[in-house]
Protein backbone atom coordinates (compact mmCIF):
# COMPACT_ATOMS: atom_id res chain seq x y z
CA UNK A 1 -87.97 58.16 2.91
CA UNK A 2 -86.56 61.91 2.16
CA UNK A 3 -84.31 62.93 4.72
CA UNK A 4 -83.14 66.39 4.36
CA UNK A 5 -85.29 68.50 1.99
CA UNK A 6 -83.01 71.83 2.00
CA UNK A 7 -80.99 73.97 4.85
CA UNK A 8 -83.28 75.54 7.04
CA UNK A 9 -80.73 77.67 9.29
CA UNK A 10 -77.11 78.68 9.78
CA UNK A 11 -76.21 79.67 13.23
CA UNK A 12 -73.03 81.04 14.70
CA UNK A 13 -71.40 82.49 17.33
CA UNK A 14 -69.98 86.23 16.75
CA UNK A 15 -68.56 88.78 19.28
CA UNK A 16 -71.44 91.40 18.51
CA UNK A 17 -74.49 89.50 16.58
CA UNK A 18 -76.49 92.96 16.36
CA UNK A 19 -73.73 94.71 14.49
CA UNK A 20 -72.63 92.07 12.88
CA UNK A 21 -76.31 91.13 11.35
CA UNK A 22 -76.76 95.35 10.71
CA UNK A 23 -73.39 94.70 8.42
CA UNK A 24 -74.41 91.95 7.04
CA UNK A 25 -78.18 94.09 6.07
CA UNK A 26 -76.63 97.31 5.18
CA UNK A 27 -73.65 95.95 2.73
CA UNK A 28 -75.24 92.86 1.41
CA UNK A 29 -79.19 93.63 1.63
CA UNK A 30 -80.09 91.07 3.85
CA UNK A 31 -83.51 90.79 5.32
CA UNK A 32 -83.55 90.96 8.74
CA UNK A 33 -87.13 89.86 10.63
CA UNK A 34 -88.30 91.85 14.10
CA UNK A 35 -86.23 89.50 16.20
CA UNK A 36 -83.47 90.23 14.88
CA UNK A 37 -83.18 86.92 12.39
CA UNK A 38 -82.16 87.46 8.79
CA UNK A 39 -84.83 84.88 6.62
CA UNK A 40 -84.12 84.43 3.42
CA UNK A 41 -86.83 83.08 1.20
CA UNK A 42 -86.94 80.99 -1.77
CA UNK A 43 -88.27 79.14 -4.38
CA UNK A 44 -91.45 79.91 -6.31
CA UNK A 45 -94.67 81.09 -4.92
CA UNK A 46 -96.86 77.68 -3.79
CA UNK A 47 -93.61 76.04 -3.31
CA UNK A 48 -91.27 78.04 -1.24
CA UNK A 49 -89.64 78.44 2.17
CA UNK A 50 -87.12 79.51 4.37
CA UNK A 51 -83.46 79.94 6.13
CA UNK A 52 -82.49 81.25 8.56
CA UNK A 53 -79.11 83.15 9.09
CA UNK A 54 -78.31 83.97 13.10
CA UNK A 55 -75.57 85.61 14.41
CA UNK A 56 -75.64 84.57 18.48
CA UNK A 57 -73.71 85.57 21.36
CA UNK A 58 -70.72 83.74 21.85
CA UNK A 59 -71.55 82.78 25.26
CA UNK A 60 -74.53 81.02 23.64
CA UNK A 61 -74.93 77.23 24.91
CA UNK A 62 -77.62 76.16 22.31
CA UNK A 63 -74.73 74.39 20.20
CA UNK A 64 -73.93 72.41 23.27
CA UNK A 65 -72.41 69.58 23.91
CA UNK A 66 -70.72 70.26 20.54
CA UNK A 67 -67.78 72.92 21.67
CA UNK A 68 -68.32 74.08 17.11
CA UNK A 69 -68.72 77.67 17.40
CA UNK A 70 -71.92 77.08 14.40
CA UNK A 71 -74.65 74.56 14.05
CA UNK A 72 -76.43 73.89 10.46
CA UNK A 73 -80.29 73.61 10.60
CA UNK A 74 -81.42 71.10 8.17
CA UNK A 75 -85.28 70.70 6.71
CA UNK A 76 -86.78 67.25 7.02
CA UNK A 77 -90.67 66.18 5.54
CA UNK A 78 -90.68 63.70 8.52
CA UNK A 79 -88.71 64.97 11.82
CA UNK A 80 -90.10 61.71 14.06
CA UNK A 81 -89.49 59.09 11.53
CA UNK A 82 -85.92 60.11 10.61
CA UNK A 83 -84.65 60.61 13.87
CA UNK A 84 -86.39 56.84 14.99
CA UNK A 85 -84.45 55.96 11.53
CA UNK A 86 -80.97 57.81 12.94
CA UNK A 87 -81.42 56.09 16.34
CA UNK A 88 -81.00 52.46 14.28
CA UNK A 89 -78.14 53.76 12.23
CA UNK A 90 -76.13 54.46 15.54
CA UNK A 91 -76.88 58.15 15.27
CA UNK A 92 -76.42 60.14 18.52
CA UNK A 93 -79.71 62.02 19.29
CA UNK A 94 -79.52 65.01 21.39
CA UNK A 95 -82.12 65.55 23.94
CA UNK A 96 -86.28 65.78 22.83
CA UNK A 97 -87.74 66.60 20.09
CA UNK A 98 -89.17 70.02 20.36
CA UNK A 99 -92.36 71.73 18.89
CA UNK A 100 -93.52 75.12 18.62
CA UNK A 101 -96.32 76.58 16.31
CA UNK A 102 -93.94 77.31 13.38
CA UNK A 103 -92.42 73.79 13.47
CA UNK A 104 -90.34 71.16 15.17
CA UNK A 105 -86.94 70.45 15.84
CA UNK A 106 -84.63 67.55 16.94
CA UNK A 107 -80.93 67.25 17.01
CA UNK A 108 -78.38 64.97 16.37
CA UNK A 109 -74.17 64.76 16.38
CA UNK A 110 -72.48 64.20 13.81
CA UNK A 111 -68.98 62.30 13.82
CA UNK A 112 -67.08 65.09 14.64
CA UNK A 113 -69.19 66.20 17.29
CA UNK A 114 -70.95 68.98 15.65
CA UNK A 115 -74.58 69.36 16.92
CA UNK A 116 -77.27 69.23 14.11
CA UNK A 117 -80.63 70.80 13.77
CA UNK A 118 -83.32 69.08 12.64
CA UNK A 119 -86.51 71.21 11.53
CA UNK A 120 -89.72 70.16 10.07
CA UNK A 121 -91.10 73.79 9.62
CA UNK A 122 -94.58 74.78 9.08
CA UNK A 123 -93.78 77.52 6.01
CA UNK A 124 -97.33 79.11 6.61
CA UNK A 125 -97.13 79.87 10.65
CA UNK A 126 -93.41 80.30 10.31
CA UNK A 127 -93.64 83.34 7.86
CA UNK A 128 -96.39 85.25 10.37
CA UNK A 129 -94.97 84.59 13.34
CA UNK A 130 -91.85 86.16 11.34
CA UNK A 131 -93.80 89.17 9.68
CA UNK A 132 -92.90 87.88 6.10
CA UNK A 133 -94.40 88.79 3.12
């Protein structure tokens, strides 16, 4: 079984994430989406997909328990089997899985006590609820 098929998502905490991600368009051309994500795409056309790069408040508590001030998203083909194959390794799981139209997510720790992201995106859905080309 593939676990992780690419990173789907870098998130971290910043003391202004609206200025910070206009820096971050202006001197370094990053696409920002209407939400205020940056999505970068790539790979070739038939074949390609997506990360994201989020700047959130610092008082943000979607990292939690971890006290990391980022979290890594991470692609998966198969978010229910790997995290029923994580639970056997002695993996901590975090919470429910979650789905939404554009994909689903779980989350794990890792030994350090980072949390972990889990995403098994659905490309299509994910790049028109996102306005991408």
């Amino acid at each position: 079984m593939k676990r992780v098929t690419g990173i789907g998502g870098i998130f971290f905490k910043a003391r202004n994430p609206k200025a910070l991600q206009a820096w971050y368009q202006k001197h370094l051309g990053l696409p920002a989406t209407p939400d205020g994500y940056i999505v970068l795409q790539w790979g070739q056309e038939g074949d390609s997909g997506y990360t994201v790069w989020s700047a959130m408040p610092e008082s943000t508590q979607y990292y939690a328990p971890s006290s990391s001030p980022f979290m890594i998203n991470y692609r998966v083909d198969n978010l229910d089997a790997l995290l029923a194959v994580l639970r056997e390794e002695g993996v901590e799981v975090v919470g429910e899985p979650e789905e939404y139209d554009y994909g689903k997510f779980g989350w794990i720790m890792d030994p350090e006590g980072n949390k972990v992201e889990l995403w098994e995106p659905r490309d299509e859905v994910f790049r028109e609820v996102n306005k991408l080309g």
